[in-house]
PDB file of N, CA and C in Angstrom:
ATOM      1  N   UNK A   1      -2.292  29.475  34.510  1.00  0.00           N
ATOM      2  CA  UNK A   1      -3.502  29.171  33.760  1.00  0.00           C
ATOM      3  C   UNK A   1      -3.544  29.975  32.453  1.00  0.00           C
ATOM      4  N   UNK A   2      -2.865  31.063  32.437  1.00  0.00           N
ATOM      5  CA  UNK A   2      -3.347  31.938  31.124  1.00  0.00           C
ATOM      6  C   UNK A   2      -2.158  31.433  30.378  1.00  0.00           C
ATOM      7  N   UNK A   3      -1.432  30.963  30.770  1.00  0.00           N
ATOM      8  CA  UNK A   3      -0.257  30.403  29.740  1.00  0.00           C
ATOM      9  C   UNK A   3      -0.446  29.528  28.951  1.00  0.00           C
ATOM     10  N   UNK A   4      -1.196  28.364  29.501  1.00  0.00           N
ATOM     11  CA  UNK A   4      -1.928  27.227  29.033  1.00  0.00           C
ATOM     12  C   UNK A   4      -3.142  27.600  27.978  1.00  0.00           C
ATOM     13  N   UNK A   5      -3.834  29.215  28.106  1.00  0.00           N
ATOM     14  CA  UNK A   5      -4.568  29.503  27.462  1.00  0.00           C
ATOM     15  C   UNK A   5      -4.206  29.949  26.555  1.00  0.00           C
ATOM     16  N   UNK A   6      -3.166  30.599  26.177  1.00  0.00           N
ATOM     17  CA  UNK A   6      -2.391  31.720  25.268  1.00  0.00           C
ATOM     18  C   UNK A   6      -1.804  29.822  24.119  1.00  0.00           C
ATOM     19  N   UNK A   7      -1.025  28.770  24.771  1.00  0.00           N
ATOM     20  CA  UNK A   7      -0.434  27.880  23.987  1.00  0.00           C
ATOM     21  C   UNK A   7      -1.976  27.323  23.317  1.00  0.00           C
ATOM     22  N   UNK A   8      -2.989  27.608  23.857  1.00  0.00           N
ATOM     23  CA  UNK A   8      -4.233  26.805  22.795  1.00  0.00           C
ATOM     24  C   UNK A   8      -4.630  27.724  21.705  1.00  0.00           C
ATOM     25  N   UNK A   9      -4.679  28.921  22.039  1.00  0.00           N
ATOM     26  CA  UNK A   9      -4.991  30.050  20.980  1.00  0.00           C
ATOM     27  C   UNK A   9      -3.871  29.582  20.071  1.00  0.00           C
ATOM     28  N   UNK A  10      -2.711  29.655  20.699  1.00  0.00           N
ATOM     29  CA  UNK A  10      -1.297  29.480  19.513  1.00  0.00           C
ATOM     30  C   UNK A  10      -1.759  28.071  18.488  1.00  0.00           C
ATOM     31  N   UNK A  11      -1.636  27.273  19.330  1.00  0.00           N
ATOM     32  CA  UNK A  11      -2.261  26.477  18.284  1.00  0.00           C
ATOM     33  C   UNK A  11      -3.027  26.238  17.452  1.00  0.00           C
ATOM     34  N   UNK A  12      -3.943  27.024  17.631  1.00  0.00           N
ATOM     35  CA  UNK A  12      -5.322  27.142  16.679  1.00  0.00           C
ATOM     36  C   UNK A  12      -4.769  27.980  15.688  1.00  0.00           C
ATOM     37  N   UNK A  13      -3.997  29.053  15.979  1.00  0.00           N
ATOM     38  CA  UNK A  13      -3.474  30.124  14.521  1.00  0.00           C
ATOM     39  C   UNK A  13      -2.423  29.433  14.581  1.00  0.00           C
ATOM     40  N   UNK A  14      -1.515  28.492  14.131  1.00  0.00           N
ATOM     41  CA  UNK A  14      -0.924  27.442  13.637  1.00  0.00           C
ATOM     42  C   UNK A  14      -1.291  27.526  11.961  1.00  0.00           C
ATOM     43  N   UNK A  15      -2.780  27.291  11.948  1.00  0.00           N
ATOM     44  CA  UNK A  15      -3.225  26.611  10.817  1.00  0.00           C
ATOM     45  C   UNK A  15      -3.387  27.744   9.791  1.00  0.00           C
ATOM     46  N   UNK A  16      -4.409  28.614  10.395  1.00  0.00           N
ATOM     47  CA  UNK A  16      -4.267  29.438   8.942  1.00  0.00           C
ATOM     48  C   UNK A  16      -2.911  30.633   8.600  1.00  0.00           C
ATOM     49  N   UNK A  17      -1.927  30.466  10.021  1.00  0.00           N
ATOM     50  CA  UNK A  17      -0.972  31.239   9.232  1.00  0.00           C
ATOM     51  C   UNK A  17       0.129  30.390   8.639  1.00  0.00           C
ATOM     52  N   UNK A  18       0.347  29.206   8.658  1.00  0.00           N
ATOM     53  CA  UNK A  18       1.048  28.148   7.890  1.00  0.00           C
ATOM     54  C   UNK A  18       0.765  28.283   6.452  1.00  0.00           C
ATOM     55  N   UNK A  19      -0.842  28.538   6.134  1.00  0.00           N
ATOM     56  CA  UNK A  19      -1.543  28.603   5.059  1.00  0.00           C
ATOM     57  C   UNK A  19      -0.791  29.771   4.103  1.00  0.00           C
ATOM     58  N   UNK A  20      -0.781  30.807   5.126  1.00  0.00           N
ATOM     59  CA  UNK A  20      -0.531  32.184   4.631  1.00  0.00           C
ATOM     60  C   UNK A  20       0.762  32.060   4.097  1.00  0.00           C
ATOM     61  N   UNK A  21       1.394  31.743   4.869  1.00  0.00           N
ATOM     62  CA  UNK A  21       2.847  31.946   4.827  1.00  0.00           C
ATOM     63  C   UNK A  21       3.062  30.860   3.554  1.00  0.00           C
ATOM     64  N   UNK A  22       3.028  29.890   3.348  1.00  0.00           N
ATOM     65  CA  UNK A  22       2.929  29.220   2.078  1.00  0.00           C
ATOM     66  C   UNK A  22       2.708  29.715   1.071  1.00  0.00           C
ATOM     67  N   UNK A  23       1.550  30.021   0.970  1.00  0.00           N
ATOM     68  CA  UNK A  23       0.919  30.664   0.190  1.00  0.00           C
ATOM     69  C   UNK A  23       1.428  32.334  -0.914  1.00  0.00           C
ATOM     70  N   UNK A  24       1.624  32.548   0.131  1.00  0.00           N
ATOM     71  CA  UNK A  24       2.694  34.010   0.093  1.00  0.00           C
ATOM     72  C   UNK A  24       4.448  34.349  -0.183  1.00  0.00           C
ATOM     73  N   UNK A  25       4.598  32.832  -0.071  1.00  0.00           N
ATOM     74  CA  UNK A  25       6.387  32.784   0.191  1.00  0.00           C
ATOM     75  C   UNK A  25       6.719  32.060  -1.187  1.00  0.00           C
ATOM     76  N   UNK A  26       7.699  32.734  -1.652  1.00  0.00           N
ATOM     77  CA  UNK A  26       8.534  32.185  -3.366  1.00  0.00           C
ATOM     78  C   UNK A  26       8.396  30.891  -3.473  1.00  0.00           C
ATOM     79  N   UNK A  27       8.038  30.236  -2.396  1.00  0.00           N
ATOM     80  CA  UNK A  27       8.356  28.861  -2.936  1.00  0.00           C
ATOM     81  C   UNK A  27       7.316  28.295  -3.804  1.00  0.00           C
ATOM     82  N   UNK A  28       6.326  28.471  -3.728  1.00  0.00           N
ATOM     83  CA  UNK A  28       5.282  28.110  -5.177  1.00  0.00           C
ATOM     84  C   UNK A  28       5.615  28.461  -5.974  1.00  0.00           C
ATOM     85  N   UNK A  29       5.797  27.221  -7.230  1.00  0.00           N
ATOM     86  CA  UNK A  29       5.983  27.324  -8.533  1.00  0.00           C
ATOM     87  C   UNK A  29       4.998  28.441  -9.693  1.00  0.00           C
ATOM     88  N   UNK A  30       4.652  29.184 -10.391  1.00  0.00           N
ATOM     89  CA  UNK A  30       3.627  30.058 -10.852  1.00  0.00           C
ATOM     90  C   UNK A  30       2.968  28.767 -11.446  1.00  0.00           C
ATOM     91  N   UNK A  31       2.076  28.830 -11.633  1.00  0.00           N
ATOM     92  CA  UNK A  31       0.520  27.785 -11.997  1.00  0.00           C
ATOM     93  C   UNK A  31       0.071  26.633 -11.337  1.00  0.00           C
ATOM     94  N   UNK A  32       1.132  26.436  -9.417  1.00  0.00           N
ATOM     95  CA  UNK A  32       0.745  25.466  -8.989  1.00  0.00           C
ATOM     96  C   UNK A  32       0.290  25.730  -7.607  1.00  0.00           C
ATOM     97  N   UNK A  33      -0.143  26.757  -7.463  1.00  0.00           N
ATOM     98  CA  UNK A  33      -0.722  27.449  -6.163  1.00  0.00           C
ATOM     99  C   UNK A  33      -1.550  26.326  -5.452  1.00  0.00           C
ATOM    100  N   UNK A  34      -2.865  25.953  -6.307  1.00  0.00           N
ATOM    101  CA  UNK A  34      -3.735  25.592  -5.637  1.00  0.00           C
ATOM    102  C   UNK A  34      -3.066  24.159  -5.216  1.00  0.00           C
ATOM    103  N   UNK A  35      -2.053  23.307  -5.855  1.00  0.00           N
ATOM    104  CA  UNK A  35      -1.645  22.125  -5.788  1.00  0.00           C
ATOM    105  C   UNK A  35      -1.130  22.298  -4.719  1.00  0.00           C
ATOM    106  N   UNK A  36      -0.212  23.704  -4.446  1.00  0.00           N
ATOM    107  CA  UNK A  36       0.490  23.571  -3.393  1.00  0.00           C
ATOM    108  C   UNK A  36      -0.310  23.708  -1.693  1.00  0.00           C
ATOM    109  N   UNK A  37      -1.183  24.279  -2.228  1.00  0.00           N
ATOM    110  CA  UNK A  37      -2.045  24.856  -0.724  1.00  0.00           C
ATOM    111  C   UNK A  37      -3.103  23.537  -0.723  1.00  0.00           C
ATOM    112  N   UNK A  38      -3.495  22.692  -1.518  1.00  0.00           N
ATOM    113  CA  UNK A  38      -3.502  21.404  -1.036  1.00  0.00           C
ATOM    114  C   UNK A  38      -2.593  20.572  -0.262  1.00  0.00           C
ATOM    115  N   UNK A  39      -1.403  20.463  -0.689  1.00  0.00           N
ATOM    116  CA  UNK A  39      -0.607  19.776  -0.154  1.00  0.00           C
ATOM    117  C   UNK A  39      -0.070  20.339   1.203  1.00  0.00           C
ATOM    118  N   UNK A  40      -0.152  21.439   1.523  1.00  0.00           N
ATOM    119  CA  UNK A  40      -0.372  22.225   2.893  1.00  0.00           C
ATOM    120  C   UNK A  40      -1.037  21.982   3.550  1.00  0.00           C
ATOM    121  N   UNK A  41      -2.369  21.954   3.242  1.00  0.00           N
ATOM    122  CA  UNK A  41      -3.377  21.636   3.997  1.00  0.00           C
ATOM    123  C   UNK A  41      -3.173  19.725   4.057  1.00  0.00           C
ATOM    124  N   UNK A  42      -3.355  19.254   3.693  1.00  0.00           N
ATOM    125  CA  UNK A  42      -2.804  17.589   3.727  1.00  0.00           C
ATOM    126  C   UNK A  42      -1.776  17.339   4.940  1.00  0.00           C
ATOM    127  N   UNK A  43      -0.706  18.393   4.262  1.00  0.00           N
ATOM    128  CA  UNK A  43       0.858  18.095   5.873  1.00  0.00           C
ATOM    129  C   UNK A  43       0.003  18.613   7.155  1.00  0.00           C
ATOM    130  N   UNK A  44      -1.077  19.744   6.884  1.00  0.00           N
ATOM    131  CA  UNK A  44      -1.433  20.030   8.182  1.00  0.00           C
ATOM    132  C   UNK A  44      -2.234  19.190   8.980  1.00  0.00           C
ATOM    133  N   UNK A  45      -2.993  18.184   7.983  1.00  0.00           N
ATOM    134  CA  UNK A  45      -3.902  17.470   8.746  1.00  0.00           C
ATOM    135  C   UNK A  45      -3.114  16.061   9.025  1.00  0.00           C
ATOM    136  N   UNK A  46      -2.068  15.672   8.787  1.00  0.00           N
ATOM    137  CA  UNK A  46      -1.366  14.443   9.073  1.00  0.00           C
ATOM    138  C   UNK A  46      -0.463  14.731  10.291  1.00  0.00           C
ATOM    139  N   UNK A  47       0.029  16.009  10.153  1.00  0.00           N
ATOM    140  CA  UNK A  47       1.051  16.344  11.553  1.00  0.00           C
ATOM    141  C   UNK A  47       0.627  17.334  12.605  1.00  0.00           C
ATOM    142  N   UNK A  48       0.189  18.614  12.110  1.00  0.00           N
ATOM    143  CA  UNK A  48      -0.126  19.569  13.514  1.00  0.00           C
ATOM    144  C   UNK A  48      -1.723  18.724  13.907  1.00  0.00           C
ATOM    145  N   UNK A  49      -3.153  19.037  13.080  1.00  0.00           N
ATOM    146  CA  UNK A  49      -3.923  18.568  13.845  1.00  0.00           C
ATOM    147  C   UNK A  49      -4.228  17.890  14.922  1.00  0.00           C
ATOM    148  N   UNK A  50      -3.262  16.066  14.694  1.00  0.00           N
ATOM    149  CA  UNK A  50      -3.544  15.372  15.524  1.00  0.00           C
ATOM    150  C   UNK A  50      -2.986  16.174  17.008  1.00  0.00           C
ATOM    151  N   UNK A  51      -1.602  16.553  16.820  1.00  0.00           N
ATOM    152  CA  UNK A  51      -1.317  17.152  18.079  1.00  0.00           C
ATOM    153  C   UNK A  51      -2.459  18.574  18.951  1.00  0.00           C
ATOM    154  N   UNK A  52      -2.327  19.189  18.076  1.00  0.00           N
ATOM    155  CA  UNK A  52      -3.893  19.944  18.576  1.00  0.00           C
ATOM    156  C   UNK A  52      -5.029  19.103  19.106  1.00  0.00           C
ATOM    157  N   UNK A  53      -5.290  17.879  18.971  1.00  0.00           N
ATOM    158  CA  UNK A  53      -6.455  17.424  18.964  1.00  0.00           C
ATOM    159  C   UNK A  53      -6.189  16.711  20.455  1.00  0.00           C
ATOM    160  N   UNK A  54      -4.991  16.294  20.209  1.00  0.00           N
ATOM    161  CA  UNK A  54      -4.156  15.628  21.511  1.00  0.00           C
ATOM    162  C   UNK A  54      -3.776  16.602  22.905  1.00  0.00           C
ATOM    163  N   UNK A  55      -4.058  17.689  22.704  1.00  0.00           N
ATOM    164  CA  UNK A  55      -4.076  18.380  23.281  1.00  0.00           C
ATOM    165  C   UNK A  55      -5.432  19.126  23.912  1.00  0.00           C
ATOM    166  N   UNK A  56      -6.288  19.031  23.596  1.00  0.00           N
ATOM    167  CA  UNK A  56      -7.304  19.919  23.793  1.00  0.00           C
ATOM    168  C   UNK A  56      -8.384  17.700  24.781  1.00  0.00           C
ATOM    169  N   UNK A  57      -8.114  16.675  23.889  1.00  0.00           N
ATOM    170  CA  UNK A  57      -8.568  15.580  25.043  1.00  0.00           C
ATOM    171  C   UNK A  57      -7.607  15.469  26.008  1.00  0.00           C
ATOM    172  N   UNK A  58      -6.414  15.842  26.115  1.00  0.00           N
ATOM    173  CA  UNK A  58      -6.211  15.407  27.321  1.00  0.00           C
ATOM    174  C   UNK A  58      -6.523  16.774  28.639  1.00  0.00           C
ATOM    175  N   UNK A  59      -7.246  18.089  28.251  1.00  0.00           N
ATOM    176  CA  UNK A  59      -7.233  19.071  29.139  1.00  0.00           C
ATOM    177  C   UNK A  59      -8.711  18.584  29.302  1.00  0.00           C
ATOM    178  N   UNK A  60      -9.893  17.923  28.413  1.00  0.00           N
ATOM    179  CA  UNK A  60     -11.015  17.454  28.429  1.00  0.00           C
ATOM    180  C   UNK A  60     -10.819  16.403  29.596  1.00  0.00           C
ATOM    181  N   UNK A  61      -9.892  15.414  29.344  1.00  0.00           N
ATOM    182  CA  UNK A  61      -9.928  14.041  30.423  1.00  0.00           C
ATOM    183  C   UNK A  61      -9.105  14.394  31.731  1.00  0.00           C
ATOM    184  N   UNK A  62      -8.932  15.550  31.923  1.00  0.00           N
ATOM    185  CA  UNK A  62      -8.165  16.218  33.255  1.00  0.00           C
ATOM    186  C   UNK A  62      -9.514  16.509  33.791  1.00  0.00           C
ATOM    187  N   UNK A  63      -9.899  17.519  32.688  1.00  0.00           N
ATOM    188  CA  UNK A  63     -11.584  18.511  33.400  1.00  0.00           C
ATOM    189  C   UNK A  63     -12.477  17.472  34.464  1.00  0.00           C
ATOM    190  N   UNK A  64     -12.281  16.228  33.366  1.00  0.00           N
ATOM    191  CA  UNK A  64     -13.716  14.948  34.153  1.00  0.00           C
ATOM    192  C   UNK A  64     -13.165  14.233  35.164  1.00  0.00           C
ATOM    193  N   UNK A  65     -11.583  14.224  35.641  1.00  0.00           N
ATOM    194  CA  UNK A  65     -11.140  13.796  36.572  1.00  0.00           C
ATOM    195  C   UNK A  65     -11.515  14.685  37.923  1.00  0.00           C
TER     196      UNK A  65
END
């Protein structure tokens, strides 16, 4: 059970250290920060979210079973 709890926490800091790490790492061009941490946030909501989200209804539709 706490394993299952520890992989939901993980997932939740997914998001803002993806942010960080972007954010922080050479690969931004100098004057395109904010373009880039848009486009971060964009990949995050097209690929990790849904799986987070997919994850947290199906421990919801277990609970009501």
């Amino acid at each position: 059970m706490k394993s299952k709890k520890t992989f939901g926490y993980l997932a939740i800091l997914l998001f803002p250290l993806f942010i960080i790490i972007w954010v922080l790492s050479g690969l931004t061009q100098p004057g395109r920060e904010a373009e880039d941490l848009r486009m971060s946030i964009e990949w995050l909501t097209k690929y990790v979210l849904p799986w987070i989200f997919l994850y947290w209804f199906v421990k919801l539709v277990r609970k009501i079973k």
